[in-house]
PDB file of N, CA and C in Angstrom:
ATOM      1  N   UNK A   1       0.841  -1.185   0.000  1.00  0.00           N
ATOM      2  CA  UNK A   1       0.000   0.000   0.000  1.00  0.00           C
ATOM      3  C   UNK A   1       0.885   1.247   0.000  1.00  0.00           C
ATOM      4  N   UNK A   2       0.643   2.208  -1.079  1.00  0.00           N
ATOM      5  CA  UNK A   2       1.589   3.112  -0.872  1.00  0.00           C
ATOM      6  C   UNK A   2       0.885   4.315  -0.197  1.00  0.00           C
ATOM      7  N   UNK A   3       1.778   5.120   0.264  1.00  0.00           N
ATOM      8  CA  UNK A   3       1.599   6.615   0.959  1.00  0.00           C
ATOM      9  C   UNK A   3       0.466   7.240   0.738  1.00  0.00           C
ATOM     10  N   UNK A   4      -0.525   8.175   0.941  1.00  0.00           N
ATOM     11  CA  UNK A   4      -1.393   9.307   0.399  1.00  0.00           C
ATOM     12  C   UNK A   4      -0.367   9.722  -0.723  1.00  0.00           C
ATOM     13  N   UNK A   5      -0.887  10.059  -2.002  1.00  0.00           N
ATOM     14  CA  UNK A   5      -0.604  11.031  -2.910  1.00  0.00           C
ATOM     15  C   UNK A   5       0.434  10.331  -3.246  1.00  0.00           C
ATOM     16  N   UNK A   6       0.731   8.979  -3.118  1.00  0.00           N
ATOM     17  CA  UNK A   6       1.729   8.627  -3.704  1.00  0.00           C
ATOM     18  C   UNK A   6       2.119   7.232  -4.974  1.00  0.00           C
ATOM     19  N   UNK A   7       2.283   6.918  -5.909  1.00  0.00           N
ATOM     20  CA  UNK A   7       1.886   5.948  -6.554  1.00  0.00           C
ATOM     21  C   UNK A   7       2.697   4.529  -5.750  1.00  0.00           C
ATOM     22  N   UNK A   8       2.017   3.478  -6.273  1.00  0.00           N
ATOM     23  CA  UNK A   8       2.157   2.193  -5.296  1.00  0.00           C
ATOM     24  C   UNK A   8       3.673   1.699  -5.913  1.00  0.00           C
ATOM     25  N   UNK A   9       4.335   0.634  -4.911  1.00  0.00           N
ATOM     26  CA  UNK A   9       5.222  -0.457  -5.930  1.00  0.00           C
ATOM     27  C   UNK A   9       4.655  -1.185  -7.172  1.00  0.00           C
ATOM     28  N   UNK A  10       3.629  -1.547  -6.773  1.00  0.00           N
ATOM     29  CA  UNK A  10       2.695  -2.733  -7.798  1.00  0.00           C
ATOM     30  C   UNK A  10       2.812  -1.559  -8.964  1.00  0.00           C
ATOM     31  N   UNK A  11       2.392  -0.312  -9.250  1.00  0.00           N
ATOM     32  CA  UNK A  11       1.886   0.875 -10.694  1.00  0.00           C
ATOM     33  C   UNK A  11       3.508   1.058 -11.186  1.00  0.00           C
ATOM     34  N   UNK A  12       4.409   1.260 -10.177  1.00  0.00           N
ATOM     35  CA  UNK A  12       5.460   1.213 -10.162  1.00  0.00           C
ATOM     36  C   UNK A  12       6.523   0.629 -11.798  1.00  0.00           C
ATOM     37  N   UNK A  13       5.947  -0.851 -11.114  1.00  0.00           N
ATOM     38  CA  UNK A  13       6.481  -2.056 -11.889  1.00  0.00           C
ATOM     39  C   UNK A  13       5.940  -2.606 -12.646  1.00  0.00           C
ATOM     40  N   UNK A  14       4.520  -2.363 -12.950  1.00  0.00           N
ATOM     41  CA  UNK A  14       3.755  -2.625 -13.791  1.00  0.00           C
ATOM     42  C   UNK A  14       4.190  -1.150 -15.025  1.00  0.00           C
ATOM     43  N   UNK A  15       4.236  -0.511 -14.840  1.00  0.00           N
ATOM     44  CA  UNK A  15       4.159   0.466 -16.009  1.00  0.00           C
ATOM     45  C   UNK A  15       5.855   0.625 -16.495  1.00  0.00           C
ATOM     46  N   UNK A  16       6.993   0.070 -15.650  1.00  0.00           N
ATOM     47  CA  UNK A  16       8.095   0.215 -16.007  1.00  0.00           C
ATOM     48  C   UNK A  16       8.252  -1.054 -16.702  1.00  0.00           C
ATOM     49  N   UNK A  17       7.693  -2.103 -16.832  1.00  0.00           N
ATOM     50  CA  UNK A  17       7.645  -3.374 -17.071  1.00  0.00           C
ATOM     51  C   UNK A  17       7.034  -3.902 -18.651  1.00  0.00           C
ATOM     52  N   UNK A  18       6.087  -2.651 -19.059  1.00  0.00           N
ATOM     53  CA  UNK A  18       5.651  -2.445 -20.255  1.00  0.00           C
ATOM     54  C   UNK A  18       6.618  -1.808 -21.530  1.00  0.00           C
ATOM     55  N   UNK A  19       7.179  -2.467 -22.923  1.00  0.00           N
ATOM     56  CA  UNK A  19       8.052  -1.457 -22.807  1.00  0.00           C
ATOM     57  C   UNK A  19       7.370  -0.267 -23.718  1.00  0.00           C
ATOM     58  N   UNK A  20       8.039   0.571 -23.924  1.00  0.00           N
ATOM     59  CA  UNK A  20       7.608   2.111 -24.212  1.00  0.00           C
ATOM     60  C   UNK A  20       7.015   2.139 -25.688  1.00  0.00           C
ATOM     61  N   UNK A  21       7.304   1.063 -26.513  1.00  0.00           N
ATOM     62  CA  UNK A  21       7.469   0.930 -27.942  1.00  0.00           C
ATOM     63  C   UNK A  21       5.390   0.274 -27.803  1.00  0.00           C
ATOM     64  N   UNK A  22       5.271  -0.077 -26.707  1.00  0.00           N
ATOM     65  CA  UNK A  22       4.088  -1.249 -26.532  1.00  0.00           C
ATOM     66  C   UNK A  22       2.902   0.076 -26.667  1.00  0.00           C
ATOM     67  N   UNK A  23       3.338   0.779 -25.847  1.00  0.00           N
ATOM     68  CA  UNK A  23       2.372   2.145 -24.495  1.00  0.00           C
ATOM     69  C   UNK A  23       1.961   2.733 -25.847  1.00  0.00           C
ATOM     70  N   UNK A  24       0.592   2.816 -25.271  1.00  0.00           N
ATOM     71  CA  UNK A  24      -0.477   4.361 -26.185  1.00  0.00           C
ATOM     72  C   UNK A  24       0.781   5.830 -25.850  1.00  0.00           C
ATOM     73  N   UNK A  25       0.399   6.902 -26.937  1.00  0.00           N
ATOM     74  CA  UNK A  25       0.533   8.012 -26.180  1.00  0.00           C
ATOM     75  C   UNK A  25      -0.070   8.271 -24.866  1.00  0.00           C
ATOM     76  N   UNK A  26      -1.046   8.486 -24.628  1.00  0.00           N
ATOM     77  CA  UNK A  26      -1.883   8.480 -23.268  1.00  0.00           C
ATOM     78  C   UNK A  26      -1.302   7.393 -22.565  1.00  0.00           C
ATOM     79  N   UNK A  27      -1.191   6.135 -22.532  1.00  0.00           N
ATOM     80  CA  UNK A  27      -0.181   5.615 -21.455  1.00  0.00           C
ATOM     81  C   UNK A  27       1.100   6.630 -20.957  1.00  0.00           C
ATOM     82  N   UNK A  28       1.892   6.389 -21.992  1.00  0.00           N
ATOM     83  CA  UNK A  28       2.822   7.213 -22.003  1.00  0.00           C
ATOM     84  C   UNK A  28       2.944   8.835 -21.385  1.00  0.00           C
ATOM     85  N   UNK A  29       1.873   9.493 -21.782  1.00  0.00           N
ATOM     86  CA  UNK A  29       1.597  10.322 -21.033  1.00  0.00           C
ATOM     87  C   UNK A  29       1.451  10.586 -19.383  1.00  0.00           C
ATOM     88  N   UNK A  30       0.598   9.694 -19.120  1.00  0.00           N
ATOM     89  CA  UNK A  30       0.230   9.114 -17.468  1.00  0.00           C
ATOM     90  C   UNK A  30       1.257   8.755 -17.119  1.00  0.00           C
ATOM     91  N   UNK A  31       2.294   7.826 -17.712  1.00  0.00           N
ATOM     92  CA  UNK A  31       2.884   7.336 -16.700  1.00  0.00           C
ATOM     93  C   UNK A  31       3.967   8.499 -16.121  1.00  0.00           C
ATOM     94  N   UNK A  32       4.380   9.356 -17.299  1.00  0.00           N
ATOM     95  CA  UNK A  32       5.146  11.067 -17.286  1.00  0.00           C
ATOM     96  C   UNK A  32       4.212  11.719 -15.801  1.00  0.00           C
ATOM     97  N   UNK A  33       3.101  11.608 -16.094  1.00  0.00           N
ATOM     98  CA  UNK A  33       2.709  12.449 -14.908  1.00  0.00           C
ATOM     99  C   UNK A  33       2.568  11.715 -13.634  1.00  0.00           C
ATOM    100  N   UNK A  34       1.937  10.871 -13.491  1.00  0.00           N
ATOM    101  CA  UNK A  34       2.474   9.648 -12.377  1.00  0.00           C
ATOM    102  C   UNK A  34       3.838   9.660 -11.674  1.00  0.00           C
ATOM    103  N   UNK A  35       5.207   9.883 -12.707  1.00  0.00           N
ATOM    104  CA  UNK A  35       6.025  10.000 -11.825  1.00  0.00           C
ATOM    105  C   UNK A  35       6.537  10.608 -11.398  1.00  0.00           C
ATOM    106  N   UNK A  36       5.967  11.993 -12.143  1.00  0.00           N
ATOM    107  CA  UNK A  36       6.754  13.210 -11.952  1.00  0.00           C
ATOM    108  C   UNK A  36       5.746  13.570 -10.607  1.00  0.00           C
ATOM    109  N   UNK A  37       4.122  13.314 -10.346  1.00  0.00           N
ATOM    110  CA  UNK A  37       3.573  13.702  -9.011  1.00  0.00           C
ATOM    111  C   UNK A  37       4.199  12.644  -8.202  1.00  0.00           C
ATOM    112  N   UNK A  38       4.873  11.615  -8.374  1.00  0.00           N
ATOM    113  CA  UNK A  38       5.097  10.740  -7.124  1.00  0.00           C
ATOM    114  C   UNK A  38       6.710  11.182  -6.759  1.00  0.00           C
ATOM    115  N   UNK A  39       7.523  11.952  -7.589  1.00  0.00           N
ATOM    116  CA  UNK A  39       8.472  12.280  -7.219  1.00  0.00           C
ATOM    117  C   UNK A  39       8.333  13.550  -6.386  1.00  0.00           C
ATOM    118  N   UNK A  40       7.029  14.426  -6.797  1.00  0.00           N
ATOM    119  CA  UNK A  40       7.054  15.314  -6.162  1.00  0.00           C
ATOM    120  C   UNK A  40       6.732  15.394  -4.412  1.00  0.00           C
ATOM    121  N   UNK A  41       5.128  14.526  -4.767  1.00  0.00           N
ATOM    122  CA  UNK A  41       5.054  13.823  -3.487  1.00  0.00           C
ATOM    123  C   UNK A  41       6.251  13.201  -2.537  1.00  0.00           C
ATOM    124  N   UNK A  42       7.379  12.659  -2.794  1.00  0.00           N
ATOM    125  CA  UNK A  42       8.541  11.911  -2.259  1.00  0.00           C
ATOM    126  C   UNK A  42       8.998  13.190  -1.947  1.00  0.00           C
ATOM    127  N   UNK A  43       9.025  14.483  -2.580  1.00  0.00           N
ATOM    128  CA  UNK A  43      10.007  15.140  -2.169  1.00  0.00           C
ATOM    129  C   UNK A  43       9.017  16.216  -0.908  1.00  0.00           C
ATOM    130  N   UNK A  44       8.403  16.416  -1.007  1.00  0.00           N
ATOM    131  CA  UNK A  44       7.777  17.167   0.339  1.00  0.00           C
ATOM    132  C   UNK A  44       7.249  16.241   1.063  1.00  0.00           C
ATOM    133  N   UNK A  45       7.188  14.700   1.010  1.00  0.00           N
ATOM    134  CA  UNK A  45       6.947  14.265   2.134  1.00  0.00           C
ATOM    135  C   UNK A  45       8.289  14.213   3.380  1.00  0.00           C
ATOM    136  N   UNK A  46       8.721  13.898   4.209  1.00  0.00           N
ATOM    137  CA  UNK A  46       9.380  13.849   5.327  1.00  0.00           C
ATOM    138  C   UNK A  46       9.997  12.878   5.420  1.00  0.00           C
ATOM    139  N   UNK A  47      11.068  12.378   5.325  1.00  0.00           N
ATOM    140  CA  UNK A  47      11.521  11.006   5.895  1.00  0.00           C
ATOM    141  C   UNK A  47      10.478  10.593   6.750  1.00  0.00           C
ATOM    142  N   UNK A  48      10.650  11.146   7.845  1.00  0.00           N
ATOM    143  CA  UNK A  48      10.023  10.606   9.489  1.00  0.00           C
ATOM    144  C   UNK A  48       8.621  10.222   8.900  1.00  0.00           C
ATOM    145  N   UNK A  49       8.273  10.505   7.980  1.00  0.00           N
ATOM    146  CA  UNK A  49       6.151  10.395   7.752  1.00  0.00           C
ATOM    147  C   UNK A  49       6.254   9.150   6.578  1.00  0.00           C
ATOM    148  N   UNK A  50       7.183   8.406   5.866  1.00  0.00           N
ATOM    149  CA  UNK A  50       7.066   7.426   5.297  1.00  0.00           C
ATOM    150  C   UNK A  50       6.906   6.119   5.742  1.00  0.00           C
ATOM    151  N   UNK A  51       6.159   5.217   5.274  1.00  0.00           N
ATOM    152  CA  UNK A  51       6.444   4.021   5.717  1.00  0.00           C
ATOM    153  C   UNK A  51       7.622   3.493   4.701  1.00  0.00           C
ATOM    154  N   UNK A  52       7.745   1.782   5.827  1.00  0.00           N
ATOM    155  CA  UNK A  52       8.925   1.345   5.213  1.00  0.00           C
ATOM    156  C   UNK A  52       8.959   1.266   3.564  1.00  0.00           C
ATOM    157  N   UNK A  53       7.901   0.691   3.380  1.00  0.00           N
ATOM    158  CA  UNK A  53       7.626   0.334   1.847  1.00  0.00           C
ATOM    159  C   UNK A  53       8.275   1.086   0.687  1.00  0.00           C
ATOM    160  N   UNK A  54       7.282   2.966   1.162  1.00  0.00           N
ATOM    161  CA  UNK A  54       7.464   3.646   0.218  1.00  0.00           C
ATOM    162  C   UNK A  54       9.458   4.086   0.761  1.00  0.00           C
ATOM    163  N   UNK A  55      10.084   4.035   1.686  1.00  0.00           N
ATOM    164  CA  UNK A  55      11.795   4.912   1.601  1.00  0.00           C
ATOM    165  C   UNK A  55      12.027   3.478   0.621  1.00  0.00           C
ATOM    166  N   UNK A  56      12.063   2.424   1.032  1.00  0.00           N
ATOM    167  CA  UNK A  56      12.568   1.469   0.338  1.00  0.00           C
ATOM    168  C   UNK A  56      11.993   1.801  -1.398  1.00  0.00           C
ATOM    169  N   UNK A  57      10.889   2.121  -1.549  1.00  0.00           N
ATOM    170  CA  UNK A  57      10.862   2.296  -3.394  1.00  0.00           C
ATOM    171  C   UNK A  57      11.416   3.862  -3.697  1.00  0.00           C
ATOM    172  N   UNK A  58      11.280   4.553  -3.283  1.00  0.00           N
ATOM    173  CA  UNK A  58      12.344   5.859  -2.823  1.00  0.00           C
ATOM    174  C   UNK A  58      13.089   5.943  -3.454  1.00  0.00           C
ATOM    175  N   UNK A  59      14.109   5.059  -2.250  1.00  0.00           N
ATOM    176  CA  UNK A  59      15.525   4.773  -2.659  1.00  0.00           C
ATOM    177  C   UNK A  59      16.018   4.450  -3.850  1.00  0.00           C
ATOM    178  N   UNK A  60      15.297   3.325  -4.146  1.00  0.00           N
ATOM    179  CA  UNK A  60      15.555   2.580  -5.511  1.00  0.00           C
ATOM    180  C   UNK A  60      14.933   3.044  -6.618  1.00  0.00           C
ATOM    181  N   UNK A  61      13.651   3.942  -6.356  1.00  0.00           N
ATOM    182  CA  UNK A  61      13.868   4.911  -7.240  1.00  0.00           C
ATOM    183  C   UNK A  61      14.808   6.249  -7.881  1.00  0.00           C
ATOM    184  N   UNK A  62      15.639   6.588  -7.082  1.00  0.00           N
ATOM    185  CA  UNK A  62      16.269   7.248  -6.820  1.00  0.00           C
ATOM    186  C   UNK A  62      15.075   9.114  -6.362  1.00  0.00           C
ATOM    187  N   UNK A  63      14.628   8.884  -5.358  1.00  0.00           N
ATOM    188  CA  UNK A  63      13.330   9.823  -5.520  1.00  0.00           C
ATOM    189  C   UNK A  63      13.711   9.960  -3.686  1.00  0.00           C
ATOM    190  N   UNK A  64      14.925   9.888  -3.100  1.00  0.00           N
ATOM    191  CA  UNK A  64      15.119   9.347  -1.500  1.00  0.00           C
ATOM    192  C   UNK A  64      15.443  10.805  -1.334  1.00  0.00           C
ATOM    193  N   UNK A  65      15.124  11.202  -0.364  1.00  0.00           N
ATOM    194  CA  UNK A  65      15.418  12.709   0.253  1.00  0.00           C
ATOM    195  C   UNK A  65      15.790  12.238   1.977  1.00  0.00           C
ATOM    196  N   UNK A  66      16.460  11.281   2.116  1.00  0.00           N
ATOM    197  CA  UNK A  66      16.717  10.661   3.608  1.00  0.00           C
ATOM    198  C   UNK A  66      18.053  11.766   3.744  1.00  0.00           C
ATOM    199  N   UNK A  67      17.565  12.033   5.358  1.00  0.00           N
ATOM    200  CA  UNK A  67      18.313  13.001   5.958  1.00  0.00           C
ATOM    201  C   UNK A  67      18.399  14.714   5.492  1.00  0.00           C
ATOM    202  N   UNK A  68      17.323  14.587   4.823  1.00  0.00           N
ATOM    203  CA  UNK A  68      17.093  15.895   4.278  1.00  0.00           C
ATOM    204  C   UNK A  68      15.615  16.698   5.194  1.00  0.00           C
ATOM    205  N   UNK A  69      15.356  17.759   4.598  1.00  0.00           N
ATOM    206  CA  UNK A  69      14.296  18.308   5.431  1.00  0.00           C
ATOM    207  C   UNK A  69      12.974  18.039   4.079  1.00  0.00           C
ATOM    208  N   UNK A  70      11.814  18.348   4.331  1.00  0.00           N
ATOM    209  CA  UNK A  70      11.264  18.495   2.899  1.00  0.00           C
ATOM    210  C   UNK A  70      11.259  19.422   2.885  1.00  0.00           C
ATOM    211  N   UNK A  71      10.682  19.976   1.311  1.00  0.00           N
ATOM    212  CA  UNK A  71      10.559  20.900   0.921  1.00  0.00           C
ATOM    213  C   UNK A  71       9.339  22.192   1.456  1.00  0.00           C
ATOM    214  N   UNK A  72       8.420  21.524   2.216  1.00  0.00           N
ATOM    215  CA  UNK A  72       7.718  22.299   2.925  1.00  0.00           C
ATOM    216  C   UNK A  72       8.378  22.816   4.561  1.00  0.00           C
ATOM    217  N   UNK A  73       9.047  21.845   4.796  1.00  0.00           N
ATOM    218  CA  UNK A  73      10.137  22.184   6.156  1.00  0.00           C
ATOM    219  C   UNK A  73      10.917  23.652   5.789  1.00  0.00           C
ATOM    220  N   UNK A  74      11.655  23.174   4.737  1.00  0.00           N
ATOM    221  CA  UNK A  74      12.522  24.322   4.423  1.00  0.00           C
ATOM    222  C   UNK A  74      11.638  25.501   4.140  1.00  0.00           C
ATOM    223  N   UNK A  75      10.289  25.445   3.622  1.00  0.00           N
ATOM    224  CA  UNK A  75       9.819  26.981   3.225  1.00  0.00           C
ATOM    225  C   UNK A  75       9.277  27.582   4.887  1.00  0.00           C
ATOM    226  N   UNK A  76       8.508  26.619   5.228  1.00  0.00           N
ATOM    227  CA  UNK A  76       8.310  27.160   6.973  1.00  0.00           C
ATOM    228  C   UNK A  76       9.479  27.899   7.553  1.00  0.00           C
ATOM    229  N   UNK A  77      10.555  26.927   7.742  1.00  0.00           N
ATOM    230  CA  UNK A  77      11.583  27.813   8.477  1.00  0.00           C
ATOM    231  C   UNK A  77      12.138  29.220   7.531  1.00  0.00           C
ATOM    232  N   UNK A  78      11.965  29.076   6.321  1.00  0.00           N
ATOM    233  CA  UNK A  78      12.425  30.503   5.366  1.00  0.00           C
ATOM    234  C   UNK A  78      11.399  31.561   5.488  1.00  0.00           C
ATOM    235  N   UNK A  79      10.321  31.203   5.832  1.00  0.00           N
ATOM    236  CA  UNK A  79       9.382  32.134   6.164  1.00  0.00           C
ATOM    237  C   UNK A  79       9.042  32.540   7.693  1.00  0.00           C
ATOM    238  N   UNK A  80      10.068  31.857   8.512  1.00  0.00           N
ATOM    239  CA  UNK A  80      10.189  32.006   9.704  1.00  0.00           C
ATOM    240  C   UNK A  80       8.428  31.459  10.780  1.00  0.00           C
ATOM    241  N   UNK A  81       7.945  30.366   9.795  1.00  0.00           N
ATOM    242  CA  UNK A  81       7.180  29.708  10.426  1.00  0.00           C
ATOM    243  C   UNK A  81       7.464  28.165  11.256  1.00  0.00           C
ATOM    244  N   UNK A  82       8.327  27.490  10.874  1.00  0.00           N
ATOM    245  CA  UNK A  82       9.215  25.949  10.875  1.00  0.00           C
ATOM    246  C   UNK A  82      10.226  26.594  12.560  1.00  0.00           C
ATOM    247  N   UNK A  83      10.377  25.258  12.870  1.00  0.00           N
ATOM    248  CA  UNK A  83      11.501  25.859  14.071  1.00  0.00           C
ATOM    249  C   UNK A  83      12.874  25.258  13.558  1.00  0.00           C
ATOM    250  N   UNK A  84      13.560  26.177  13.913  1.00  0.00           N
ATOM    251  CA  UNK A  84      15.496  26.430  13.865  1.00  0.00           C
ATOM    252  C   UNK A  84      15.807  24.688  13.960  1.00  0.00           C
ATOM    253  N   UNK A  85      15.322  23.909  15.124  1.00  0.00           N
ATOM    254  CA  UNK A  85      16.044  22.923  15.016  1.00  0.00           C
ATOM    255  C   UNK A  85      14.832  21.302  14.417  1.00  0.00           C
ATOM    256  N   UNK A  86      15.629  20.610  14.368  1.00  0.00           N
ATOM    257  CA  UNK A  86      15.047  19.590  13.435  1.00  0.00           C
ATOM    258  C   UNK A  86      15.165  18.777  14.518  1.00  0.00           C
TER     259      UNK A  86
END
């Protein structure tokens, strides 16, 4: 089961598994936006708020922001809403 807002392992590997020569445009399309919202999603979610599942497809997606802040962390504290320490 993957994250809120986030695409699963199973959509994952199923659509990387198809090859590209096979895919409609509109496949092709979706799957462009699929990963570009699940990368985005990966990147303002939090380490600390993932389950194991999704750091582990993360990672190996290369989509891992471990030991980083997200991107909503960093705008809080730039807007002096977030606190100084982590």
């Amino acid at each position: 089961m993957a994250d809120t807002g986030r695409q699963s392992m199973t959509d994952k590997a199923a659509a990387s598994m198809k090859p590209e020569s096979q895919k409609s445009m509109t496949e092709q399309a979706g799957d462009k936006v699929k990963g570009m919202s699940d990368s985005i999603a990966s990147t303002l979610q939090p380490q600390s708020e993932k389950s194991t599942t999704q750091k582990a497809g993360d990672t190996l997606s290369g989509n891992s922001n471990e030991g980083q802040e997200s991107l909503m962390e960093k705008a809080k504290q730039t807007m002096g809403m977030g606190s100084a320490e982590k």
